[in-house]
Each structure stands twice: as structure tokens, then as C-alpha cells.
C-alpha atoms as a PDB file:
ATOM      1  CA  UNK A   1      -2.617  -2.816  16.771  1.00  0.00           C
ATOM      2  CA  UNK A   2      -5.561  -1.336  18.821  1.00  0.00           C
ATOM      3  CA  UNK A   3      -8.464  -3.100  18.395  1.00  0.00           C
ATOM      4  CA  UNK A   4     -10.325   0.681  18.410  1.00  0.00           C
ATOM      5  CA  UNK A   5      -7.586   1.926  15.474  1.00  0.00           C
ATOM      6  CA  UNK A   6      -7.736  -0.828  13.296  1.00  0.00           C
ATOM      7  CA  UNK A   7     -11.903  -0.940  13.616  1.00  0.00           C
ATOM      8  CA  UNK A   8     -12.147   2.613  12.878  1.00  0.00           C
ATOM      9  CA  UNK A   9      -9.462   2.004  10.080  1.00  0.00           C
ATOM     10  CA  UNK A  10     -11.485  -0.384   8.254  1.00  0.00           C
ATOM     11  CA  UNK A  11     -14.423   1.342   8.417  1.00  0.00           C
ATOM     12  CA  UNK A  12     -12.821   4.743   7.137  1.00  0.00           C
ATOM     13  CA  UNK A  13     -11.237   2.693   4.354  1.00  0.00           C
ATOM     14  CA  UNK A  14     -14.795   0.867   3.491  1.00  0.00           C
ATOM     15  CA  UNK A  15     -16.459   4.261   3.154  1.00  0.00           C
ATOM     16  CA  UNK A  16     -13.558   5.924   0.975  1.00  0.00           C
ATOM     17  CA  UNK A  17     -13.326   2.964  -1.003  1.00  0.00           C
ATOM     18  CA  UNK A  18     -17.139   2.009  -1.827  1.00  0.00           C
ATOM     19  CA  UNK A  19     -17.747   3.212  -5.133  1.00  0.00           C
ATOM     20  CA  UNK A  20     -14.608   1.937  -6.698  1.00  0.00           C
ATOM     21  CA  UNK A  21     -13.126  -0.038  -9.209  1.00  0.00           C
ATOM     22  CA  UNK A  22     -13.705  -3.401  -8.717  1.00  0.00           C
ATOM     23  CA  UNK A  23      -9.423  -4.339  -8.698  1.00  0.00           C
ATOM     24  CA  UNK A  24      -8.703  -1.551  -6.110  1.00  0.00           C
ATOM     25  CA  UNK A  25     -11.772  -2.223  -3.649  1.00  0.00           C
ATOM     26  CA  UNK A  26     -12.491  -2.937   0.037  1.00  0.00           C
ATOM     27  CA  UNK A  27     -11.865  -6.571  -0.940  1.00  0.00           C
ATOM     28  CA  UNK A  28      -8.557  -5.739  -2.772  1.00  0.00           C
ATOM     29  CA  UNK A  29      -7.112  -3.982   0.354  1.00  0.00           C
ATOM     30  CA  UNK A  30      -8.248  -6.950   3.121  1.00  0.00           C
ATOM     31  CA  UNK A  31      -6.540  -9.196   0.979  1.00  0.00           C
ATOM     32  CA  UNK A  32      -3.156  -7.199   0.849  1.00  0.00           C
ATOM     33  CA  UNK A  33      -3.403  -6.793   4.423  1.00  0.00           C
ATOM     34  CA  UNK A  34      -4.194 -10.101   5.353  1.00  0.00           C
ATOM     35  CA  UNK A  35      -1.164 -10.994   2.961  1.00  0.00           C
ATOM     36  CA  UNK A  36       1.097  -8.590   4.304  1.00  0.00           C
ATOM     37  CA  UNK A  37       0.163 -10.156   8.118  1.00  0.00           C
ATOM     38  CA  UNK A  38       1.528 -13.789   6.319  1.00  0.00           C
ATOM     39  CA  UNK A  39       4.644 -12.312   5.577  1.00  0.00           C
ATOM     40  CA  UNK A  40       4.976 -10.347   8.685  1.00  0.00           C
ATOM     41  CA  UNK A  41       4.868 -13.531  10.463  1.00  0.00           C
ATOM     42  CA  UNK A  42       7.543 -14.800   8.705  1.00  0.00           C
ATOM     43  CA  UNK A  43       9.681 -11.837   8.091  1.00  0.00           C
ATOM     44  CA  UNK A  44       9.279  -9.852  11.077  1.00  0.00           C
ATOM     45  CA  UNK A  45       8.777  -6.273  11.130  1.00  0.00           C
ATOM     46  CA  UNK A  46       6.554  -3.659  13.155  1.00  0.00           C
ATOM     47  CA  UNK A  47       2.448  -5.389  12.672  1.00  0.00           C
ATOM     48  CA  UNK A  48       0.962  -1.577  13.487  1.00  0.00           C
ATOM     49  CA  UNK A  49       2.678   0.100  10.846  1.00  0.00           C
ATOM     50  CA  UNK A  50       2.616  -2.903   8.330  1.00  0.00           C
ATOM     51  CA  UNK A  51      -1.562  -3.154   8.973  1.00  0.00           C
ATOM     52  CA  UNK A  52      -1.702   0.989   8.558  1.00  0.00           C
ATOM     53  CA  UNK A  53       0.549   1.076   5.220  1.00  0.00           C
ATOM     54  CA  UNK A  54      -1.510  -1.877   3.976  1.00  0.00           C
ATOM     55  CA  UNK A  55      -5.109  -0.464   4.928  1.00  0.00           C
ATOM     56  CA  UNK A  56      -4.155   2.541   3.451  1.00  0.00           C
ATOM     57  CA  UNK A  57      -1.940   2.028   0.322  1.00  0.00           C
ATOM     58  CA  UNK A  58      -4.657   2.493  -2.056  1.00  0.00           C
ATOM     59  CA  UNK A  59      -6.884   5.218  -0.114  1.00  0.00           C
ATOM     60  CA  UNK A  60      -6.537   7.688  -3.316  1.00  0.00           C
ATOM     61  CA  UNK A  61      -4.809   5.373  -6.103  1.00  0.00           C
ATOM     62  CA  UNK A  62      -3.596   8.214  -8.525  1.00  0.00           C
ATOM     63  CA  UNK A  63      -4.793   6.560 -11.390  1.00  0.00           C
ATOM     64  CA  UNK A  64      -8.264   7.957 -10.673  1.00  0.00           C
ATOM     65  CA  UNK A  65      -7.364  11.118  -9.224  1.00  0.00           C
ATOM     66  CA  UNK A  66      -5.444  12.282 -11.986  1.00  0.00           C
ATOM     67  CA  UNK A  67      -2.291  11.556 -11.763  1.00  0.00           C
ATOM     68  CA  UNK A  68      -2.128  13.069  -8.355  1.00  0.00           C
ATOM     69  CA  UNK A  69       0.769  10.977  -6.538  1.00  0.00           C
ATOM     70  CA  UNK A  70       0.043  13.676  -3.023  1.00  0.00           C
ATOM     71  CA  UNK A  71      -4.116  12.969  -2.555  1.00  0.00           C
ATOM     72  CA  UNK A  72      -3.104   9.553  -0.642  1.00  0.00           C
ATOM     73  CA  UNK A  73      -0.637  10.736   1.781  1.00  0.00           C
ATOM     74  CA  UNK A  74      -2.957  14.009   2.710  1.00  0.00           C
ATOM     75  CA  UNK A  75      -5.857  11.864   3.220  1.00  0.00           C
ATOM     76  CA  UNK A  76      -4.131   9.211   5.175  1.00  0.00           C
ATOM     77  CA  UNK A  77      -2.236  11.993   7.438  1.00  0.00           C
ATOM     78  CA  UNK A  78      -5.568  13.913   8.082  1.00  0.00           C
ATOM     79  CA  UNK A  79      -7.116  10.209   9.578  1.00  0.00           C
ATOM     80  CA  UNK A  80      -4.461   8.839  11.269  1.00  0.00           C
ATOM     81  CA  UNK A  81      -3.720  12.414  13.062  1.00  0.00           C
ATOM     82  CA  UNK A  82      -8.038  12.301  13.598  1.00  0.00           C
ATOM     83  CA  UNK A  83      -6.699   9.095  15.798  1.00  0.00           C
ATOM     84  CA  UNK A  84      -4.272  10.491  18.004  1.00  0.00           C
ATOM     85  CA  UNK A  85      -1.450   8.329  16.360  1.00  0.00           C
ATOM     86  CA  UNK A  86       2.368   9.473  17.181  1.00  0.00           C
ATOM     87  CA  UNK A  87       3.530  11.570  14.550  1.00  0.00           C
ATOM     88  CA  UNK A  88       6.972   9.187  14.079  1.00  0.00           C
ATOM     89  CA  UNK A  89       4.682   6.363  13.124  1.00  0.00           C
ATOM     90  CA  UNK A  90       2.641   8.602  11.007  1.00  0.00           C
ATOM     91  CA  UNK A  91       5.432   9.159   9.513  1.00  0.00           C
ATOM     92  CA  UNK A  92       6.194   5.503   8.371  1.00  0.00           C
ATOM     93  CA  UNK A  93       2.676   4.709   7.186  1.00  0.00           C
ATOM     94  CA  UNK A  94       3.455   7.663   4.816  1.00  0.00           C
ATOM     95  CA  UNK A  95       6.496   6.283   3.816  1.00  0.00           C
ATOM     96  CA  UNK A  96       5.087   3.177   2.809  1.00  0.00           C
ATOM     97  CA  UNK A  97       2.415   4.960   0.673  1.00  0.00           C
ATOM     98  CA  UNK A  98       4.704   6.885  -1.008  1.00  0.00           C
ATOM     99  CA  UNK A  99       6.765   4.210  -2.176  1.00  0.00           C
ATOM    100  CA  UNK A 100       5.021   1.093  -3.013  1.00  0.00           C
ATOM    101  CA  UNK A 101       3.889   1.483  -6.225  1.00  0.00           C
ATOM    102  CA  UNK A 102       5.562  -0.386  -9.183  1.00  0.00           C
ATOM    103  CA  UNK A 103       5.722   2.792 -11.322  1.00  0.00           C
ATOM    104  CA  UNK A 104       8.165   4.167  -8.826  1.00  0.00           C
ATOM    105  CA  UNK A 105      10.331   1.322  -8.404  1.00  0.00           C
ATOM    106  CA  UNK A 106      13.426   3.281 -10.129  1.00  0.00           C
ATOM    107  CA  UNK A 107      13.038   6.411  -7.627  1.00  0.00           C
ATOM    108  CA  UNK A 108      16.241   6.661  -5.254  1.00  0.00           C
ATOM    109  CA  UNK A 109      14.264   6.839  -1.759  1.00  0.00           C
ATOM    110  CA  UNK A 110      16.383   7.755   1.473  1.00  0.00           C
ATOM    111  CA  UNK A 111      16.146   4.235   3.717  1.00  0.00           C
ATOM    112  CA  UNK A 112      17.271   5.380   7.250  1.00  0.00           C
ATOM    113  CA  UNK A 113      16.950   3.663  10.586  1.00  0.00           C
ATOM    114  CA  UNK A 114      13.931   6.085  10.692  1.00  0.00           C
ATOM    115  CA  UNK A 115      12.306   4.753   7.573  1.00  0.00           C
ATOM    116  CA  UNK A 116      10.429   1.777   7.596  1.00  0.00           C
ATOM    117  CA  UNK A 117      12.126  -0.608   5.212  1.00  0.00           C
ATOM    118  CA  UNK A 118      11.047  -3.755   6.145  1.00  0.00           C
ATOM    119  CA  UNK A 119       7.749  -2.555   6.427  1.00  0.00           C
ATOM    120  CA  UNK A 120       7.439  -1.498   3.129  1.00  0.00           C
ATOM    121  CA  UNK A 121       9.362  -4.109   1.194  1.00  0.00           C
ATOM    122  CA  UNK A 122       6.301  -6.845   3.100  1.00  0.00           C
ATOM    123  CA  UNK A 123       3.221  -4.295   2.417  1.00  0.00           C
ATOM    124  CA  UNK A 124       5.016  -3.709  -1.182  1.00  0.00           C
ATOM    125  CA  UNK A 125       4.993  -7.797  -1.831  1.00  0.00           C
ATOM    126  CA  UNK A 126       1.595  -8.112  -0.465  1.00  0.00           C
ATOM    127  CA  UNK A 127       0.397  -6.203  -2.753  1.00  0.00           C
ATOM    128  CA  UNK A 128       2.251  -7.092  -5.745  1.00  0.00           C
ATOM    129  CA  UNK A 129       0.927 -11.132  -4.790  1.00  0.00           C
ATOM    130  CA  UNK A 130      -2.552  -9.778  -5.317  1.00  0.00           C
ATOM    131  CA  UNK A 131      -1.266  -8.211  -9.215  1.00  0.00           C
ATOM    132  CA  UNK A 132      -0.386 -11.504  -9.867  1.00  0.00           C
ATOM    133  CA  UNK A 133      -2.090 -15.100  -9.999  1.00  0.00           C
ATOM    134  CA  UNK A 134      -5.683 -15.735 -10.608  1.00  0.00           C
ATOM    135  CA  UNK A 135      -6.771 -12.879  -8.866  1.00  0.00           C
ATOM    136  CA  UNK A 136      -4.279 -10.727 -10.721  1.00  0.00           C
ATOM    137  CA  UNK A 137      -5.517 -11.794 -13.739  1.00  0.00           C
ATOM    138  CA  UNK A 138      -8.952 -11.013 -12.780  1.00  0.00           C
ATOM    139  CA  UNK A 139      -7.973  -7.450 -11.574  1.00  0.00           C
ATOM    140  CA  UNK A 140      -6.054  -6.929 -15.074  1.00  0.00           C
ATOM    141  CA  UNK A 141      -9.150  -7.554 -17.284  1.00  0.00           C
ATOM    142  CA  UNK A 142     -11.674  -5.723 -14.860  1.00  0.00           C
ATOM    143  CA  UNK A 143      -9.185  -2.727 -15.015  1.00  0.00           C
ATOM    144  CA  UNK A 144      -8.751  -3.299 -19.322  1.00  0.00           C
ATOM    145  CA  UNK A 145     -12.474  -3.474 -18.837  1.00  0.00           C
ATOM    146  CA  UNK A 146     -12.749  -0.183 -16.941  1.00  0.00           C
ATOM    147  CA  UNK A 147     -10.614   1.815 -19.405  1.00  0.00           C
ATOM    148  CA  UNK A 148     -11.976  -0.042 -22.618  1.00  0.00           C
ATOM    149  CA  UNK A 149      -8.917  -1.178 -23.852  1.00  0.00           C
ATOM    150  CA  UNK A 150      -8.242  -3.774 -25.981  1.00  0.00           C
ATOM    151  CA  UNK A 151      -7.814  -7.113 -24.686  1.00  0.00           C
ATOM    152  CA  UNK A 152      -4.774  -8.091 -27.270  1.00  0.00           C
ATOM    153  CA  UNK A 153      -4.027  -7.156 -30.505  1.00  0.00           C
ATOM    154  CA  UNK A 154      -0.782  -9.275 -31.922  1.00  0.00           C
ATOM    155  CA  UNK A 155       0.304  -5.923 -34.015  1.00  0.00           C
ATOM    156  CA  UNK A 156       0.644  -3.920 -30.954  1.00  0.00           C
ATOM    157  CA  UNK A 157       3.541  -4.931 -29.139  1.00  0.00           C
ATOM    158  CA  UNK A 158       4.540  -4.746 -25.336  1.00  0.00           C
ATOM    159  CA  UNK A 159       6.552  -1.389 -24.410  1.00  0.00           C
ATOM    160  CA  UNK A 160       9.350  -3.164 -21.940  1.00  0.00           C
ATOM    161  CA  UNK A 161      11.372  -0.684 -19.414  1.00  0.00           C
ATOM    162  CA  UNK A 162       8.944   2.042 -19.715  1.00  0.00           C
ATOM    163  CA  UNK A 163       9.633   5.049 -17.420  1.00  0.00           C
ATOM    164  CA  UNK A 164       7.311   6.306 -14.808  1.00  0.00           C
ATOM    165  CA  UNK A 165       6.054   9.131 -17.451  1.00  0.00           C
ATOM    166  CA  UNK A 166       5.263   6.196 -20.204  1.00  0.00           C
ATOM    167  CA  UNK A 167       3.699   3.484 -17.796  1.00  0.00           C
ATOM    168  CA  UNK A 168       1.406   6.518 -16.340  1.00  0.00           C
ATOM    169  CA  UNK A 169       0.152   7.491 -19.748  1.00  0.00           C
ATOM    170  CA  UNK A 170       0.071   3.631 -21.185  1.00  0.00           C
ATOM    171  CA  UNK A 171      -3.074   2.599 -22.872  1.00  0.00           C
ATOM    172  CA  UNK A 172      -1.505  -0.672 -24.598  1.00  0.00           C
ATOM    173  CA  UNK A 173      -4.001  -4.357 -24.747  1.00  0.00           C
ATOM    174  CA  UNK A 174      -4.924  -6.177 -21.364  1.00  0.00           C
ATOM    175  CA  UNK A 175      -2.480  -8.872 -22.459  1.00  0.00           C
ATOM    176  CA  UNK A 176       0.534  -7.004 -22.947  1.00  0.00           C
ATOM    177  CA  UNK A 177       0.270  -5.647 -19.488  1.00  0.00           C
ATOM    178  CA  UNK A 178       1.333  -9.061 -18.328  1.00  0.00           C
ATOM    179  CA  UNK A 179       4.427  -8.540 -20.228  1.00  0.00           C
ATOM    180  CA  UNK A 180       5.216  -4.633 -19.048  1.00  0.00           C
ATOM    181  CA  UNK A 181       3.914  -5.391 -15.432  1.00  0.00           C
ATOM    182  CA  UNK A 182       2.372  -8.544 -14.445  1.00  0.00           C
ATOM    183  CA  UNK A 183       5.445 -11.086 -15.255  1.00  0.00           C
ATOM    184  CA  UNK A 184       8.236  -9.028 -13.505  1.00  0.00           C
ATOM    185  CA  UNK A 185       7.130  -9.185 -10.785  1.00  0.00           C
ATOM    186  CA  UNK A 186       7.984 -12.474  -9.224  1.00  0.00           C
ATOM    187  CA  UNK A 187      11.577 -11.547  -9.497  1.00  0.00           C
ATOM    188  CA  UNK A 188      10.995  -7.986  -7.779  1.00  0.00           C
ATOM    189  CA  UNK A 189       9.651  -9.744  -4.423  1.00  0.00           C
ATOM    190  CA  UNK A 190      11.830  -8.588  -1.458  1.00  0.00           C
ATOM    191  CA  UNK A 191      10.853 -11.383   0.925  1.00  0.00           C
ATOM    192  CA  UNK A 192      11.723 -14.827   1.030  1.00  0.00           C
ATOM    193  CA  UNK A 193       8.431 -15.837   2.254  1.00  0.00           C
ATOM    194  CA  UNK A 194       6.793 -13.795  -0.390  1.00  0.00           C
ATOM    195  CA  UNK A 195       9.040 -15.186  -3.190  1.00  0.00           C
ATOM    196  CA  UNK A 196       7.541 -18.751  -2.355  1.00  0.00           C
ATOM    197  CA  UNK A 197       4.027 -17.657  -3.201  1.00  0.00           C
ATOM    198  CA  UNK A 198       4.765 -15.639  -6.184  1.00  0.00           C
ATOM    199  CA  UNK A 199       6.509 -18.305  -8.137  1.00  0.00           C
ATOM    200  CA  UNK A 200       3.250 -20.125  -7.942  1.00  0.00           C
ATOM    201  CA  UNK A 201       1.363 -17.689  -8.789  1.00  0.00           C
ATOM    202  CA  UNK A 202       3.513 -16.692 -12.003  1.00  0.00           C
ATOM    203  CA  UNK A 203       3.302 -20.126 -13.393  1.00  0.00           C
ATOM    204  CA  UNK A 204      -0.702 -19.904 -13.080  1.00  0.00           C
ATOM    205  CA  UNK A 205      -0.171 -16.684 -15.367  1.00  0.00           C
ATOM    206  CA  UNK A 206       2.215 -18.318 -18.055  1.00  0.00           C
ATOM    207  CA  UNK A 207       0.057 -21.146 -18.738  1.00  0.00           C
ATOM    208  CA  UNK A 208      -3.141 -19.186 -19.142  1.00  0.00           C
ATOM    209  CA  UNK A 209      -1.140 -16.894 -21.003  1.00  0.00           C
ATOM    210  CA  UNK A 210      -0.309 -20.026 -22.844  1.00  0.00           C
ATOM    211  CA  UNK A 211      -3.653 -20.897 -23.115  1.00  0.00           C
ATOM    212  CA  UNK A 212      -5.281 -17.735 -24.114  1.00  0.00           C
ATOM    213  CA  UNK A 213      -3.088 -17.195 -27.282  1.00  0.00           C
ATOM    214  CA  UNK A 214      -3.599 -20.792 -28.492  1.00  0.00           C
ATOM    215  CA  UNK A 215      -7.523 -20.075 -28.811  1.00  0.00           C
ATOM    216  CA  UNK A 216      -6.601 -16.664 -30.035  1.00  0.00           C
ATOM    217  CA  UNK A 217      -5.221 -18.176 -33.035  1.00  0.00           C
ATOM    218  CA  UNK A 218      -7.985 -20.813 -33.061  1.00  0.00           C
ATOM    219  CA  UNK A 219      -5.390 -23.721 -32.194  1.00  0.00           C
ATOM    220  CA  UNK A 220      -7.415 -26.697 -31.496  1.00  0.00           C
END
């Protein structure tokens, strides 16, 4: 990418970013676009448009715009037009945004030689690597923390194969996002190289999982 673009990319994303929650921050972005450069060098792909979709994935996360699933993609259009980019590749960094989030996994999305594919399935794994692991875990209580939730309660249990509607308006226990979210989604990787970090990552999660319910119930 141009050194100029990618500076002025960073620093638009800083500024957007620098007041929010602590699990979709500056530092959450660098490190799904420094993941999504990993896989890129393993799995190929266009680097411009994978180092956009990634910088910009979480410009206006939904979840603290009010459900609004369009705030993202106007924002990001209105910079990257500010930069003189193409309107074709424009159009792919928009595509990625649109589609990477988990709750929108079941949505039938037209993949065409035009659409970036590739480049969304390696931004999409990046940053489902940083939902998962010890960072992920960190991220899950800050967020449980942010919407005072509960961290567990064993008489509240997980809500599996939620729709988009239900996982939007979820306010279930820190822990049994793990179980809706956090554990699927080592099998929902679409890269190989991806897949390799994940599984260690998941394991990290099952034992503290393991570990966390055992002094829960005061097991010593």
C-alpha cells in the first residue's frame, strides 16, 4: 500500500477510535491487521485491500451506534474517497466491512470475481484470532465489564444457534459467551494458516474455562 494512504489511514482510525471500548480500540485493530498481513503472506490475496478492510472493520462497530449495521461503510466510503482511492477498490474494502462480522455469518452474500473473497475470509480470521485466546478472553470480560453483565451464573444457560436478531439483543453472563461465540470459532476459520493458530488459541480457552468453573464451585 502507499506509504501516504496507510499513514493517513492509521491516523484517521486513531482519532475515530480514541475514546473507545477498550476490546474494539486502536490496539484491537493493529493487531487484526498485523494478523491479517500473517495470513496474507501465507494465503495470498490483494495486501491494499486486506490492510484497508482490516484498518477499517471496526470504524463504527454497531454495537455502540445502535444497532446501525450502515454508519461503518458511510464513514469508511467518505475517507477512502477523501484519498483519491479507485472506486472498484472502494468497493471491496466495503465488502469486507459489510460482511465480517460473526452475527452475519448465515447471510447469503453474492461472491463474484468482483468481490473480494479471499480478502475477506483472511481480514474475517484475523479478526476472529483476536476473539479468541488470551487476548479474547481479555476482550470478553472488558466488554461483560462494559455492559455490567454478569460474569456466570450456572442457572442461566448458553442460548446456542441464536439468529442475528437474538445475538444482537443478547445480554446472557461473560462465560456463556464462550459457549454462543467464543468456542465456534476455531472451526469457522477459512484459512489454513489461520486454522493453525486458532487451535492453539482454543485450547488456552478450554482450560481456563476449565479452570474458572473449578474455583467457581470452590474445588480445591
Amino acid at each position: 500500500m502507499e506509504k501516504q494512504l496507510l499513514e493517513n489511514t492509521i491516523n484517521f482510525v486513531k482519532l475515530k477510535l480514541k475514546n473507545a471500548e477498550a476490546g474494539h480500540d486502536w490496539f484491537h485493530i493493529e493487531r487484526v491487521w498485523k494478523l491479517s498481513k500473517i495470513i496474507s503472506e501465507k494465503e495470498g490475496g490483494e495486501l491494499e485491500i486486506i490492510e484497508l478492510g482490516a484498518l477499517l472493520h471496526d470504524i463504527a462497530d454497531p454495537k455502540f451506534h445502535n444497532g446501525d449495521e450502515t454508519l461503518a461503510l458511510k464513514i469508511s466510503r467518505e475517507f477512502l474517497e477523501s484519498q483519491n482511492l479507485e472506486d472498484k477498490k472502494i468497493e471491496k474494502v466495503l465488502f469486507i466491512i459489510k460482511h465480517i462480522s460473526f452475527k452475519n455469518r448465515n447471510e447469503k452474500s453474492e461472491f463474484s470475481t468482483e468481490n473480494p473473497l479471499k480478502e475477506l475470509q483472511i481480514v474475517q480470521d484475523a479478526d476472529r484470532l483476536d476473539a479468541i485466546g488470551a487476548i479474547g478472553i481479555a476482550r470478553t470480560f472488558n466488554f461483560g465489564g462494559f455492559k455490567n453483565n454478569l460474569m456466570y451464573d450456572p442457572e442461566i444457560l448458553p442460548k446456542l444457534n441464536m439468529s442475528k436478531e437474538e445475538y444482537k439483543k443478547s445480554d446472557g453472563t461473560t462465560i456463556n459467551h464462550f459457549y454462543e461465540k467464543l468456542l465456534l470459532l476455531k472451526d469457522l476459520m477459512n484459512t489454513e494458516a489461520a486454522k493453525k493458530i486458532a487451535s492453539k488459541r482454543h485450547d488456552f480457552m478450554e482450560n481456563f474455562l476449565q479452570e474458572f468453573l473449578q474455583e467457581w464451585e470452590v474445588k480445591i
